[in-house]
Protein backbone atom coordinates (compact mmCIF):
# COMPACT_ATOMS: atom_id res chain seq x y z
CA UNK A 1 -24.43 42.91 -3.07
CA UNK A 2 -24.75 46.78 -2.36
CA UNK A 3 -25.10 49.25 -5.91
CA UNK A 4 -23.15 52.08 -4.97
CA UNK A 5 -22.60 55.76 -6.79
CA UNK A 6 -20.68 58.64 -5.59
CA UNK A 7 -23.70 59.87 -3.86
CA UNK A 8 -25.93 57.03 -3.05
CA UNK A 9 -26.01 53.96 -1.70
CA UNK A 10 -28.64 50.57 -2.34
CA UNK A 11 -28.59 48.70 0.90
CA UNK A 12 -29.46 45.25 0.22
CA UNK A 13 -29.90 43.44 3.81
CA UNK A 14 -27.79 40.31 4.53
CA UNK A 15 -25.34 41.46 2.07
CA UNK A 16 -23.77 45.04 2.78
CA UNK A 17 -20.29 45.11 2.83
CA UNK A 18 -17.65 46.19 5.16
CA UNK A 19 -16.50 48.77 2.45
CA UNK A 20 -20.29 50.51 2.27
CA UNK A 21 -20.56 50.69 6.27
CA UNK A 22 -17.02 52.71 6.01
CA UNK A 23 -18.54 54.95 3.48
CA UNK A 24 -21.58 55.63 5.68
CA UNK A 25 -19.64 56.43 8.19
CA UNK A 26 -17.00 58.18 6.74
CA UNK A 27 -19.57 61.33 5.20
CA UNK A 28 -23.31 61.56 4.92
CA UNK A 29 -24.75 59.64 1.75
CA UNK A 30 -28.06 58.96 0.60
CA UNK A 31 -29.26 55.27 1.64
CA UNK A 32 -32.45 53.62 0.01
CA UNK A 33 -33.59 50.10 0.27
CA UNK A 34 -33.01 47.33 -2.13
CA UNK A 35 -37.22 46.25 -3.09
CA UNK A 36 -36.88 42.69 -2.72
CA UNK A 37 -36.96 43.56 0.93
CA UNK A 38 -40.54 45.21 1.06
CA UNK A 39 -41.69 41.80 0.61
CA UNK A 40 -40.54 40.16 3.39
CA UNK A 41 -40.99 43.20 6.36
CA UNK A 42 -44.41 43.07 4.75
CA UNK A 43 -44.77 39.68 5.12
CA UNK A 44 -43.90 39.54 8.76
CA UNK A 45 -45.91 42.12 9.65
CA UNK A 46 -48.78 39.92 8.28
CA UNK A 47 -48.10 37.45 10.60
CA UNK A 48 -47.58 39.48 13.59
CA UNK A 49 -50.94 40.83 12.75
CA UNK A 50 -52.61 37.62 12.78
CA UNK A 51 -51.01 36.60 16.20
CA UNK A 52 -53.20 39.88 17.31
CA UNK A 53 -56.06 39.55 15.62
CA UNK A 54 -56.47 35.56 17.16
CA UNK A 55 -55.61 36.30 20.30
CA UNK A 56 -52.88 34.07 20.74
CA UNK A 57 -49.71 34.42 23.39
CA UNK A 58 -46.89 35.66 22.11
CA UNK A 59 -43.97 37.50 24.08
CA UNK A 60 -43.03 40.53 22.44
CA UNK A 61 -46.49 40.90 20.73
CA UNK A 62 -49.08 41.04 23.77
CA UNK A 63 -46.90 40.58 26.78
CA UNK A 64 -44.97 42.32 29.05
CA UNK A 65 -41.09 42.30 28.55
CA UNK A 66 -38.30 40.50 30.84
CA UNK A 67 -39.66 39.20 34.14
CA UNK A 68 -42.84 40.16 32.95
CA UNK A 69 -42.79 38.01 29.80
CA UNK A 70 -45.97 35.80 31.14
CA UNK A 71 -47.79 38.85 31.81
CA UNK A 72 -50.60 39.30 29.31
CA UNK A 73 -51.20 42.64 27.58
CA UNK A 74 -55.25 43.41 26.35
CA UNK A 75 -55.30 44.82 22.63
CA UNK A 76 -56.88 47.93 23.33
CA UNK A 77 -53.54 48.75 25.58
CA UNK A 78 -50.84 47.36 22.59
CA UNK A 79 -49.91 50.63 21.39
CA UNK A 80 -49.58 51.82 24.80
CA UNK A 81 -47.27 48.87 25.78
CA UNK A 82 -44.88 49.54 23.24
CA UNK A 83 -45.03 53.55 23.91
CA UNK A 84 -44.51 53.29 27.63
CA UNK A 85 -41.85 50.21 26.37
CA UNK A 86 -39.59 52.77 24.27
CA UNK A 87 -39.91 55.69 27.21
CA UNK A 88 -39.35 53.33 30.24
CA UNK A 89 -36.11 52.12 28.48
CA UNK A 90 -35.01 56.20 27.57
CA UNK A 91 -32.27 56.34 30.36
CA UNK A 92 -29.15 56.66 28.74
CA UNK A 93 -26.71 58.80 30.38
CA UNK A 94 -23.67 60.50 29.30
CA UNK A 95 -22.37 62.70 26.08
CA UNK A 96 -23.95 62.20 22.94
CA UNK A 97 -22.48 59.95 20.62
CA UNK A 98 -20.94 61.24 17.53
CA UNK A 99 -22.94 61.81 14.71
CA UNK A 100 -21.00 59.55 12.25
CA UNK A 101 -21.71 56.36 15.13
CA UNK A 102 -25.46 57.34 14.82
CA UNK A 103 -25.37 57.47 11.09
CA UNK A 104 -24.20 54.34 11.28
CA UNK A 105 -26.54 53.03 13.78
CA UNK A 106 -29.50 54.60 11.64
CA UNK A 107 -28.25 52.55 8.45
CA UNK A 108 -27.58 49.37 10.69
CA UNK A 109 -30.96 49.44 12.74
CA UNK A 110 -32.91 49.74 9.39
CA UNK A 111 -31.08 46.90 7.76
CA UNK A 112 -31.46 44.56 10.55
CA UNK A 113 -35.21 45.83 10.58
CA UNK A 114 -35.34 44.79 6.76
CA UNK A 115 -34.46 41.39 6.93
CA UNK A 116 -37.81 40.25 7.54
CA UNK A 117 -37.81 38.50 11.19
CA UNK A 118 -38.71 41.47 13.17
CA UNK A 119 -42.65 42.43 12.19
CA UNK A 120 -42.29 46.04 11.74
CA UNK A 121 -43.89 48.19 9.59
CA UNK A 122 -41.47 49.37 6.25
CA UNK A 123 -42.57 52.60 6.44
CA UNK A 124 -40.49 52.76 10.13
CA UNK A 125 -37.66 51.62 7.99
CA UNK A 126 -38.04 53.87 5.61
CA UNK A 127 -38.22 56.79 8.62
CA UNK A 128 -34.85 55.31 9.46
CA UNK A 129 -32.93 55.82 6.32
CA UNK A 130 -34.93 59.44 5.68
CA UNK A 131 -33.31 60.48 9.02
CA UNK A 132 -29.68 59.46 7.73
CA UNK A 133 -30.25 61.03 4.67
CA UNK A 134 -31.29 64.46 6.16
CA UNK A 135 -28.11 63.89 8.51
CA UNK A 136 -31.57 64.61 11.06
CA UNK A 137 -29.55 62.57 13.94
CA UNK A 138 -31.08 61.22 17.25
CA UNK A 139 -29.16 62.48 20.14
CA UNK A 140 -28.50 59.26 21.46
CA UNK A 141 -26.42 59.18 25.11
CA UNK A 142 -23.54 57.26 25.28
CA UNK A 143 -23.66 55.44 28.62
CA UNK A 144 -26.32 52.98 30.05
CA UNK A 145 -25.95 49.84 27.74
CA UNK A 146 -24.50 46.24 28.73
CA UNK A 147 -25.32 44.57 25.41
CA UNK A 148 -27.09 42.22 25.67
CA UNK A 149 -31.56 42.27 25.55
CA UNK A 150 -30.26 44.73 22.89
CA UNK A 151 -28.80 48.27 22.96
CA UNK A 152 -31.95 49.00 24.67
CA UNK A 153 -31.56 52.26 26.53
CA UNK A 154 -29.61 54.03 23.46
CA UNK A 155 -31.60 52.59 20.80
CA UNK A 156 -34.59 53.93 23.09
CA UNK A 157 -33.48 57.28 22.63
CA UNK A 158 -33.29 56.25 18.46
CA UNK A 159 -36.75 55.16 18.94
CA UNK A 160 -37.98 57.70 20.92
CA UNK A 161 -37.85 60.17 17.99
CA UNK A 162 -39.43 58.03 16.02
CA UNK A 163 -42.62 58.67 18.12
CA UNK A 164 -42.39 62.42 18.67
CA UNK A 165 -40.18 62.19 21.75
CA UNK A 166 -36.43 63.18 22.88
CA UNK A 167 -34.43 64.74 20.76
CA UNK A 168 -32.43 65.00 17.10
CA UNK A 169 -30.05 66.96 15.65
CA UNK A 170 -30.94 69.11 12.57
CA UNK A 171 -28.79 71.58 11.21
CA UNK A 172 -26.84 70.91 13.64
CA UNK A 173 -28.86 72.00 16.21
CA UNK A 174 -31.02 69.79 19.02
CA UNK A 175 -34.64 70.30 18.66
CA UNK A 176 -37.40 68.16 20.01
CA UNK A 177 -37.96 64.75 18.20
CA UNK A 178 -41.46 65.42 17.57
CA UNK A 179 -39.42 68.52 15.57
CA UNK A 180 -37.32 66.96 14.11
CA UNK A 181 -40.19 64.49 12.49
CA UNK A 182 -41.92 67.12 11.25
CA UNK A 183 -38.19 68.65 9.14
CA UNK A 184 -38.35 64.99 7.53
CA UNK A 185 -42.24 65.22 6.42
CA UNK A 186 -43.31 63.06 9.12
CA UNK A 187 -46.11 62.32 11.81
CA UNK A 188 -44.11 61.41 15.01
CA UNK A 189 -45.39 57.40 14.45
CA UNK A 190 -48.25 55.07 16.94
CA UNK A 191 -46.60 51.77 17.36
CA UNK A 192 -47.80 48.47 16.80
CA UNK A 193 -47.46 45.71 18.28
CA UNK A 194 -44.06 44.57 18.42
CA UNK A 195 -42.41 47.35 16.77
CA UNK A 196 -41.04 49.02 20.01
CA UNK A 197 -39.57 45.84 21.15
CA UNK A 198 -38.34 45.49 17.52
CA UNK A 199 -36.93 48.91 17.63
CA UNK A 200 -35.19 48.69 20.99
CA UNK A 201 -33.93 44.89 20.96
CA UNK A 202 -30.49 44.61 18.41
CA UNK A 203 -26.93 45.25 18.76
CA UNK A 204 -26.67 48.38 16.16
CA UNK A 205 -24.99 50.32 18.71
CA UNK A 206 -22.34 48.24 20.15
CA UNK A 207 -21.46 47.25 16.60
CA UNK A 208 -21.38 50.60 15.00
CA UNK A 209 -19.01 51.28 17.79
CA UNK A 210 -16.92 48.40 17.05
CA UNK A 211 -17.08 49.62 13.55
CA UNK A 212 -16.30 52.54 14.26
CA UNK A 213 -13.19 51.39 16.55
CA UNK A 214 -12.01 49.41 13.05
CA UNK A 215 -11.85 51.97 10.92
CA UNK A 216 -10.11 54.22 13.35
CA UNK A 217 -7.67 51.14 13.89
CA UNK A 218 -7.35 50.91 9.99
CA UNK A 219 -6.13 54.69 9.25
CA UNK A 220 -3.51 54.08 12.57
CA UNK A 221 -2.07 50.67 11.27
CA UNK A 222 -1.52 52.16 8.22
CA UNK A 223 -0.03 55.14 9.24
CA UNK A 224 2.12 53.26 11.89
CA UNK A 225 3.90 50.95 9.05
CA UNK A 226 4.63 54.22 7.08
CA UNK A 227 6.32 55.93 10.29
CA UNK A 228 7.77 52.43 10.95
CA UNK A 229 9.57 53.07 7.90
CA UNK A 230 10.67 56.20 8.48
CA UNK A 231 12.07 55.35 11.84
CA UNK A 232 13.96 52.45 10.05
CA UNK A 233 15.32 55.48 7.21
CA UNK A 234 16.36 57.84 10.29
CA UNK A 235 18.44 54.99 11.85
CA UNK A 236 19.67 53.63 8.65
CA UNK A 237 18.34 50.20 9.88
CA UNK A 238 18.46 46.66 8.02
CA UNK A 239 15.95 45.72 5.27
CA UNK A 240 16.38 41.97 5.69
CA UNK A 241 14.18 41.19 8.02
CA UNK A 242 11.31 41.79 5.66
CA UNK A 243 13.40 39.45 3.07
CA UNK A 244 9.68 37.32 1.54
CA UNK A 245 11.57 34.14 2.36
CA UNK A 246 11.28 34.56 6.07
CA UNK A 247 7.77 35.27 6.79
CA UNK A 248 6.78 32.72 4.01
CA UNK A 249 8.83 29.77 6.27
CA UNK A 250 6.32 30.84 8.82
CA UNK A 251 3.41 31.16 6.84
CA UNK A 252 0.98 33.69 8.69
CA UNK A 253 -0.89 35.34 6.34
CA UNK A 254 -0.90 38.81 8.07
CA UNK A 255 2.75 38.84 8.79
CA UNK A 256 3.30 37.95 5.31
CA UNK A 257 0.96 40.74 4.18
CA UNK A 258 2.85 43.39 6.71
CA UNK A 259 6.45 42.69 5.34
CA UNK A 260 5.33 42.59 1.70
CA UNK A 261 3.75 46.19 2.89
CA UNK A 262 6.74 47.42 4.05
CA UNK A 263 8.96 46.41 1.12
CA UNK A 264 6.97 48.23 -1.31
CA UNK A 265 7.20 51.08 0.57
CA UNK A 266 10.57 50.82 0.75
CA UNK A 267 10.98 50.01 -2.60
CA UNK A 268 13.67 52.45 -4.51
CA UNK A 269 15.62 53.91 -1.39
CA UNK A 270 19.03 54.99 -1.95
CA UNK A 271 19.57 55.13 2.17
CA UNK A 272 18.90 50.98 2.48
CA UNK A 273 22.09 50.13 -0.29
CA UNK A 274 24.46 52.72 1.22
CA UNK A 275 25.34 51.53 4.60
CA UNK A 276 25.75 47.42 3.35
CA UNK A 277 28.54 46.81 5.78
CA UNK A 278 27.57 49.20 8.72
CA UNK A 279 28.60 47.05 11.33
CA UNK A 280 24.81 46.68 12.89
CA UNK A 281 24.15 43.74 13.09
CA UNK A 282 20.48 43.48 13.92
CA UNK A 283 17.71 46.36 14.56
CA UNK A 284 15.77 46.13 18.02
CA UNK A 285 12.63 44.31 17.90
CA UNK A 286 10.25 47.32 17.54
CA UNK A 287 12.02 47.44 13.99
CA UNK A 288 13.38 44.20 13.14
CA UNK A 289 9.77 42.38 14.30
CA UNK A 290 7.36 44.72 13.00
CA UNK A 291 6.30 41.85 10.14
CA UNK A 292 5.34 39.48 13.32
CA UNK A 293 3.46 42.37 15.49
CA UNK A 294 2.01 44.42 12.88
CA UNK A 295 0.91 41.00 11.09
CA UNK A 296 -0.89 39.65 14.47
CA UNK A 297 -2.60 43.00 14.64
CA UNK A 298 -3.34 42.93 11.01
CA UNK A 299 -4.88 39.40 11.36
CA UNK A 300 -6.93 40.19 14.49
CA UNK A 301 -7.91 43.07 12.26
CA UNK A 302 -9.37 40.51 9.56
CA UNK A 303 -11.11 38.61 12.11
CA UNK A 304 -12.95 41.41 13.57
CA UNK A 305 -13.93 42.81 10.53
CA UNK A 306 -15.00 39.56 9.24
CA UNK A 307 -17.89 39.17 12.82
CA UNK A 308 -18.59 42.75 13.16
CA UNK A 309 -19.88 42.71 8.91
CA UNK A 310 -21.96 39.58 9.63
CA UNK A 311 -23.57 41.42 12.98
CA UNK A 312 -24.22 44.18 10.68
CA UNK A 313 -26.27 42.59 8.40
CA UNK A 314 -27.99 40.49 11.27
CA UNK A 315 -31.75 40.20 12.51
CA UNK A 316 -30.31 40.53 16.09
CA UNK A 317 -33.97 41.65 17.49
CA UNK A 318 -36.56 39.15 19.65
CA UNK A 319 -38.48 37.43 18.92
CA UNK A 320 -38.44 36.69 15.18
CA UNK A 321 -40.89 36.09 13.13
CA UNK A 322 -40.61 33.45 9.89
CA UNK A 323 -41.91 32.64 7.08
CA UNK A 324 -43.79 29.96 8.03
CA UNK A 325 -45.77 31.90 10.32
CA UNK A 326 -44.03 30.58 13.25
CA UNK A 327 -42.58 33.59 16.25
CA UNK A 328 -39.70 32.28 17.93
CA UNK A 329 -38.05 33.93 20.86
CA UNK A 330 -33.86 33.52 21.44
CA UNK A 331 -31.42 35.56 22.26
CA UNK A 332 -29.59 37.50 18.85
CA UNK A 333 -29.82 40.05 21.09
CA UNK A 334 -26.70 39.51 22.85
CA UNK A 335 -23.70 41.16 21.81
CA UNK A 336 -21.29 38.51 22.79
CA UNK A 337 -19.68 37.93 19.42
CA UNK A 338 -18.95 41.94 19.40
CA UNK A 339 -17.82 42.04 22.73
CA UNK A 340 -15.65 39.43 21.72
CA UNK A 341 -14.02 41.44 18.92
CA UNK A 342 -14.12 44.71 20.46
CA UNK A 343 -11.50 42.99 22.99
CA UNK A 344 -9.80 41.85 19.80
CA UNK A 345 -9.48 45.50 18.47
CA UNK A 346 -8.22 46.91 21.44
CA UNK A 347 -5.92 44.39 21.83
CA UNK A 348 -4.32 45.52 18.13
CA UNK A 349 -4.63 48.97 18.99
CA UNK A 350 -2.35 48.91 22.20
CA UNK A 351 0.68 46.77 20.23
CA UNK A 352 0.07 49.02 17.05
CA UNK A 353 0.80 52.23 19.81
CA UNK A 354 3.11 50.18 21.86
CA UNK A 355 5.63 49.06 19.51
CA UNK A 356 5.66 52.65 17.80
CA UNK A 357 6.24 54.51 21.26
CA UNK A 358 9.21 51.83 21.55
CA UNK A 359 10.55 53.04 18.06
CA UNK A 360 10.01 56.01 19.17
CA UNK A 361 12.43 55.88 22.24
CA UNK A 362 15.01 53.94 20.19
CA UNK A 363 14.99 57.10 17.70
CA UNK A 364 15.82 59.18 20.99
CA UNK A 365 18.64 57.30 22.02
CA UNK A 366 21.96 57.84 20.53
CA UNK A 367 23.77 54.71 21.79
CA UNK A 368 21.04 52.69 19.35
CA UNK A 369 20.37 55.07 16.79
CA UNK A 370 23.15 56.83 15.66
CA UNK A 371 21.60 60.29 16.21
CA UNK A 372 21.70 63.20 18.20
CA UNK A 373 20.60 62.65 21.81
CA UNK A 374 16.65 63.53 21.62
CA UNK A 375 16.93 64.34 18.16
CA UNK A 376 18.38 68.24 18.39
CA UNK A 377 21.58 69.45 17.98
CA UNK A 378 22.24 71.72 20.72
CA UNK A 379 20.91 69.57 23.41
CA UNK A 380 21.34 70.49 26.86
CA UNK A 381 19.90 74.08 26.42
CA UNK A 382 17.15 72.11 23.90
CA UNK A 383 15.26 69.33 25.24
CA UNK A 384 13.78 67.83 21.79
CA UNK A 385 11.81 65.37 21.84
CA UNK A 386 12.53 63.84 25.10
CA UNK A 387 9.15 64.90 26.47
CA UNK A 388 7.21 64.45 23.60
CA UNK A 389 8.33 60.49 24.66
CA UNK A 390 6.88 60.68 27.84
CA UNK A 391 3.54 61.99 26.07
CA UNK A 392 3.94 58.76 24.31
CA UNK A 393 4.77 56.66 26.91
CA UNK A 394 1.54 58.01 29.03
CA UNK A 395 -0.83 57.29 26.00
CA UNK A 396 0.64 53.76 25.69
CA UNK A 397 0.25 53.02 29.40
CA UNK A 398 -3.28 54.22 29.20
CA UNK A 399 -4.14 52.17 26.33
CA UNK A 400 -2.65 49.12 28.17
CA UNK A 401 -4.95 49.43 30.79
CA UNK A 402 -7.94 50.01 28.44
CA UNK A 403 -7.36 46.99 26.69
CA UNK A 404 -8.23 44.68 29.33
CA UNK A 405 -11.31 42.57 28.18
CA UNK A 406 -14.60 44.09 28.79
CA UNK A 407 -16.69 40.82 27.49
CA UNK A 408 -15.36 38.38 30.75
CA UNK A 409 -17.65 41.16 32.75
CA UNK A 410 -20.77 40.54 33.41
CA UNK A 411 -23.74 42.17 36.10
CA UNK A 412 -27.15 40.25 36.00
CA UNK A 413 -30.25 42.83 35.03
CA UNK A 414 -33.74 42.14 34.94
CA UNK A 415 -34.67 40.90 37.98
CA UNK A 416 -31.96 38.04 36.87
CA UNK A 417 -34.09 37.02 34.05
CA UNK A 418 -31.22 38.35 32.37
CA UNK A 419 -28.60 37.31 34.19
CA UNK A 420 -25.76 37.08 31.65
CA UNK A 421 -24.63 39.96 29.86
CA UNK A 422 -21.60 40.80 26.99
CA UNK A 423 -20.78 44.61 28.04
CA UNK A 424 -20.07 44.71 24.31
CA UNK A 425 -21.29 48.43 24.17
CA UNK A 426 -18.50 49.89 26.88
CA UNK A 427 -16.06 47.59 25.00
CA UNK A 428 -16.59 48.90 21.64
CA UNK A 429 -17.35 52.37 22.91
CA UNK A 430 -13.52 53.01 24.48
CA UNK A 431 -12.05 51.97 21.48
CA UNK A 432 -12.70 55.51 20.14
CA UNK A 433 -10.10 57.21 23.76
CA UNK A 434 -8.09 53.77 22.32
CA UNK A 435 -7.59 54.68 18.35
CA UNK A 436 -6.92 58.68 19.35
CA UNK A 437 -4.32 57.75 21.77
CA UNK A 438 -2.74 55.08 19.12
CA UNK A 439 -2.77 57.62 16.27
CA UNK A 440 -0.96 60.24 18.83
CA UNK A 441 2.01 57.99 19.23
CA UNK A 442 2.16 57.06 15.78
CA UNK A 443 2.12 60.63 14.85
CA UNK A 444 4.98 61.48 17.48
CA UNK A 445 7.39 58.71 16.42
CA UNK A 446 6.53 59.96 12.77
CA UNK A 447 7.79 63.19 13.28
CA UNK A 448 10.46 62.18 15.33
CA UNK A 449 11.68 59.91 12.55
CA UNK A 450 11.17 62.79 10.10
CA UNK A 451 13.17 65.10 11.86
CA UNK A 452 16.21 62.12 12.23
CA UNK A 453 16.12 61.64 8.60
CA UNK A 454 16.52 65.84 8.50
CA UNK A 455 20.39 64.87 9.91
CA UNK A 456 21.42 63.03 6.86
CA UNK A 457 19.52 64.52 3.27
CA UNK A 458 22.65 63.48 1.34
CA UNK A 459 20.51 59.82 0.05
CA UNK A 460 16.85 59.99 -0.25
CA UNK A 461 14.18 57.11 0.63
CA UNK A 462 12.09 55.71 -1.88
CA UNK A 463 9.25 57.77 -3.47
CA UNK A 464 6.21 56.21 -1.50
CA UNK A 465 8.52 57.13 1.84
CA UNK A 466 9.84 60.50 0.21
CA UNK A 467 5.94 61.80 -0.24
CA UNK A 468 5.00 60.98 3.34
CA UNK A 469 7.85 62.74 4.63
CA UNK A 470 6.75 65.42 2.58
CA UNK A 471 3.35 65.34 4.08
CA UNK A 472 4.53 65.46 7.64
CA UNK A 473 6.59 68.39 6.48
CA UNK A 474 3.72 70.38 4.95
CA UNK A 475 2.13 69.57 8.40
CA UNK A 476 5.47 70.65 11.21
CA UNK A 477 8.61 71.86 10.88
CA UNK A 478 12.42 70.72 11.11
CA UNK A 479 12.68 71.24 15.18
CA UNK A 480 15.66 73.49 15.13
CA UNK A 481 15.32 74.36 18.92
CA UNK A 482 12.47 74.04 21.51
CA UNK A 483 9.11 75.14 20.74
CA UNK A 484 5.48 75.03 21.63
CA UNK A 485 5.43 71.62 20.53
CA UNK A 486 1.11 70.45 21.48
CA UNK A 487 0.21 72.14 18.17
CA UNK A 488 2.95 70.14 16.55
CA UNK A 489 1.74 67.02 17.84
CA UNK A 490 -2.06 67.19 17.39
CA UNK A 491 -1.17 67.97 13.28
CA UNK A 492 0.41 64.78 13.52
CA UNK A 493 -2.33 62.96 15.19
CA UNK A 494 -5.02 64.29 12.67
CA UNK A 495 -2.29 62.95 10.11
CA UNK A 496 -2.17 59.64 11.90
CA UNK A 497 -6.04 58.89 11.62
CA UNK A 498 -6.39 60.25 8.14
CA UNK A 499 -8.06 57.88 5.64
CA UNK A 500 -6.01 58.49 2.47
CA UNK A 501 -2.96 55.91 2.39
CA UNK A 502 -1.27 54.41 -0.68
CA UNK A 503 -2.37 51.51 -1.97
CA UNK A 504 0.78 49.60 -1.01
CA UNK A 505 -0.81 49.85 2.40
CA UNK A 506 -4.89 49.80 1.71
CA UNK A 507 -4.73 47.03 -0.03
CA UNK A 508 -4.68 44.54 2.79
CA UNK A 509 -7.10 46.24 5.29
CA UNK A 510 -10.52 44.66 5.34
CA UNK A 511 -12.40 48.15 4.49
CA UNK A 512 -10.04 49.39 2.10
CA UNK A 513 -10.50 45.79 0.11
C-alpha cells in the first residue's frame, strides 16, 4: 500500500503500485519512506557489520567482485574497495537519460535498497529520495549496460554522486556531484562495506526504462482506439464487429475489453444508424479486427505491467542479506524477466502503429473509402495526405525492425564469469524511438480521419468522438490545399502521447487502473 496526496508520496517497499511509479514519472513529487522499513535496512546493516567485524568471507563484503570473487579484501582497504568499485564501473557512454527515467530510477533504487536484503546504510536511502525531491538528477549516460550483474555502469554514474563524484543536474544545470551534494545538505558519503556493490548491482534502470516504454505505450493505445474511431466515422464503416456477443464467444479478456472500449466511444453517433443498408459489406481488417489486435496488445500490455511492478518493488542487488543473519549470493541481478517484457512492449507498440498506418492508407484510398483521393478536393495540383502516408509507412517499417527481441542476445562479460546476459537495458531503452514513432502514426491517421469526416458534417459522431475531433481541431486545420504540413504532424504526435484520455478508454490500462 502507497499513501498518496497531491504532492507527496509514502513509498512503502514491496508494495508500490504501478499507478504511483506513473506519477513519479509523470512530474516531480515529494517521496519519503514508509518507517516500518528503517527497521529492517537497519537490521541488515547489523549483520553485514558483524560479517566485518569477525572476519569472516563473504563476497560482496571483503572480496573482490566477478572473477575476483575469491580474492580477499583487508579491512583497512573496505572503503577503498567499494570507492574504486563505483569509479571502475563509471563508463557509461552516450546521451544522458531523461530526467523523468532518472527520477524514476532514484525512487526505484531506494525502494529496492529499503527492502532490507542489501546492508546499506538508510541514510544512503534517504540521499536517494532527497535527490528526487530536489529534482537534483544524476546525469546518468545511456549506453554501456547488458543487464544483467546489475545496471552497473549507469547506476555507477547514480552512485558516483553519491560520493562526491560525476555529475547532477540542478536547476537544470550540470554541476559536479560533489556540488550537487552539497545543494541537498550533504557530505559527498565514505562507503561501507557492501554499499557500493549494493548501489551498483539491481535492475532500476532497465526497468524504469521498461516503465517508461509502458506508459508511453499506454497514452498511444489509447489514442490509437480514439483515431480508430474516427477513421471508422470518416468511412462510414460497420459497428458490428464490436457487437459484445462476438468477442465474448471468444473469450479473451483484452479483446473483450478493446471492443467494449470502442462501443462506448461510439456510443450516441448519428453517422453509424444512417448508412444501415450501404451496400458494404465488411470493413478491412485494420477496422473490422481492431477488437482482436488492439486486445492482444492490450493483454501483452497487462502482462508487462504486471512483471515490470513486481521488479520494481524487488531486492534485485547481490548478495542479500536475511534475517537470520545468513548472506546469500544469486543472481536477482539479472534482468531477464524485463528483457522479457521489454520484447513484449515493443511487440504491442509496432501492431498498435502498424494497424493505424494501414487505416491510415485505407482513409487515402477512394476505391475503399468513399472519399476523395488523398483526402483533398482538388487533387492533382494538391497532393494531401499522400506523403504524410509514406511518413507513416517509414515509422512503421522502422518500428518493425526495432521490435526484434533484444533478450535472445547475449555477449559473455567478466572474464566469462558472467557469461549469460539479458540485454534488458538496450531493450527497454529503444522503446522510447518505438512509442514516438507509434504516437506519430497514430497522430497522422487521426488527422487524416478528421479531415475525412470534414467531407460529410451533415450527421455528427457521438459526444466522446465529437470532443476529440474537436481537440485535433484546436490543434490543425481542415487541409484545404497543400501546406507546410511537419508542424501539422508533430501537434498531432504531442496529441498522440498525451496522458489525459476519457475514462471509457483509461479504465482498462494497467496505470490508469
Amino acid at each position: 500500500m502507497t499513501k498518496a496526496t497531491t504532492s507527496s508520496l509514502t513509498l512503502l517497499p514491496g508494495h508500490v503500485s504501478l499507478a504511483v511509479l506513473r506519477s513519479i514519472y509523470a512530474a516531480p513529487v515529494q517521496l519519503s519512506l514508509d518507517p516500518s522499513a528503517r527497521a529492517l535496512m537497519q537490521a541488515s546493516l547489523v549483520t553485514v557489520q558483524r560479517i566485518v567485524d569477525e572476519d569472516q568471507v563473504v563476497y560482496g563484503i571483503n572480496t573482490g567482485f566477478g572473477k575476483l570473487a575469491s580474492t580477499k579484501i583487508a579491512h583497512e582497504r573496505l572503503a577503498e574497495l567499494q570507492r574504486n568499485l563505483v569509479l571502475s564501473h563509471s563508463v557509461g557512454t552516450g546521451d544522458a537519460l531523461a530526467d523523468d527515467v532518472v527520477r524514476l530510477i532514484l525512487a526505484t533504487k531506494a525502494i529496492s535498497l529499503a527492502r532490507g536484503h542489501s546492508g546499506i546504510r538508510p541514510e544512503i536511502v534517504d540521499a536517494l529520495l532527497a535527490m528526487a525531491n530536489a529534482n537534483v538528477l544524476p546525469v546518468i549516460p545511456a549506453k554501456g549496460s547488458v543487464g544483467a550483474s546489475g545496471d552497473l555502469a549507469p547506476l555507477a554514474h547514480l552512485a558516483c554522486v553519491l560520493i562526491g563524484e560525476g555529475q547532477a543536474k540542478v536547476d537544470g544545470k550540470v554541476v559536479p556531484g560533489a556540488e550537487a551534494m552539497r545543494s541537498i545538505g550533504l557530505q559527498p558519503f565514505v562507503l561501507g562495506p557492501k554499499e557500493g556493490l549494493a548501489l551498483l548491482n539491481g535492475t532500476q534502470v532497465s526497468t524504469s526504462l521498461a516503465l517508461a516504454g509502458l506508459f508511453g505505450a499506454e497514452s498511444v493505445f489509447a489514442a490509437a482506439l480514439v483515431a480508430g474511431c474516427l477513421s471508422l466515422e470518416a468511412i462510414k464503416g460497420s459497428v458490428k464487429p464490436f457487437d459484445a456477443r462476438i468477442h465474448e464467444a471468444r473469450g479473451q479478456a483484452g479483446q473483450i475489453a478493446v471492443a467494449a472500449a470502442v462501443r462506448a466511444l461510439l456510443d450516441g453517433s448519428a453517422i453509424d444508424p444512417s448508412h444501415p443498408n450501404c451496400g458494404r459489406v465488411q470493413d478491412p481488417y485494420s477496422i473490422r479486427c481492431v477488437p482482436q489486435v488492439m486486445g492482444a496488445c492490450l493483454d501483452n500490455l497487462h502482462h508487462a505491467a504486471r512483471v515490470l511492478t513486481i521488479e520494481a518493488n524487488a531486492a534485485s542487488d547481490n548478495p542479500l542479506v536475511f534475517d537470520n543473519g545468513d548472506v546469500i549470493s544469486g543472481g536477482n541481478f539479472h534482468a531477464e524477466p524485463v528483457a522479457f517484457v521489454a520484447d513484449i512492449i515493443a511487440l504491442a507498440v509496432a501492431e498498435i502503429g502498424a494497424i493505424s498506418e494501414r487505416r491510415l492508407s485505407l482513409l487515402l484510398d477512394p476505391g475503399l473509402s468513399g472519399l476523395p483521393a488523398f483526402l483533398i478536393r482538388d487533387s492533382g495540383v494538391n497532393s494531401g495526405f499522400m506523403i504524410a502516408q509514406v511518413t507513416a509507412a517509414a515509422l512503421a517499417a522502422e518500428n518493425q525492425c526495432l521490435a526484434n527481441p533484444s533478450s535472445v542476445t547475449s555477449l559473455p562479460t567478466s572474464a566469462n564469469q558472467e557469461d549469460h546476459v539479458s540485454m534488458a537495458t538496450y531493450g527497454a531503452r529503444r522503446l522510447g524511438d518505438m512509442v514516438r514513432n507509434a504516437a506519430v502514426m497514430v497522430g497522422i491517421e487521426a488527422m487524416a480521419a478528421a479531415q475525412g469526416m470534414e467531407f460529410d458534417r451533415s450527421l455528427k459522431s457521438s459526444p466522446l468522438v465529437e470532443a476529440q475531433f474537436a481537440a485535433i481541431r484546436e490543434r490543425v486545420a481542415y487541409l484545404e490545399q497543400d501546406r507546410y504540413l511537419a508542424t501539422d504532424i508533430e501537434a498531432m504526435r504531442a496529441w498522440a502521447q498525451q496522458s489525459t484520455w476519457p475514462a471509457a478508454l483509461t479504465q482498462c490500462l494497467p496505470s490508469f487502473a
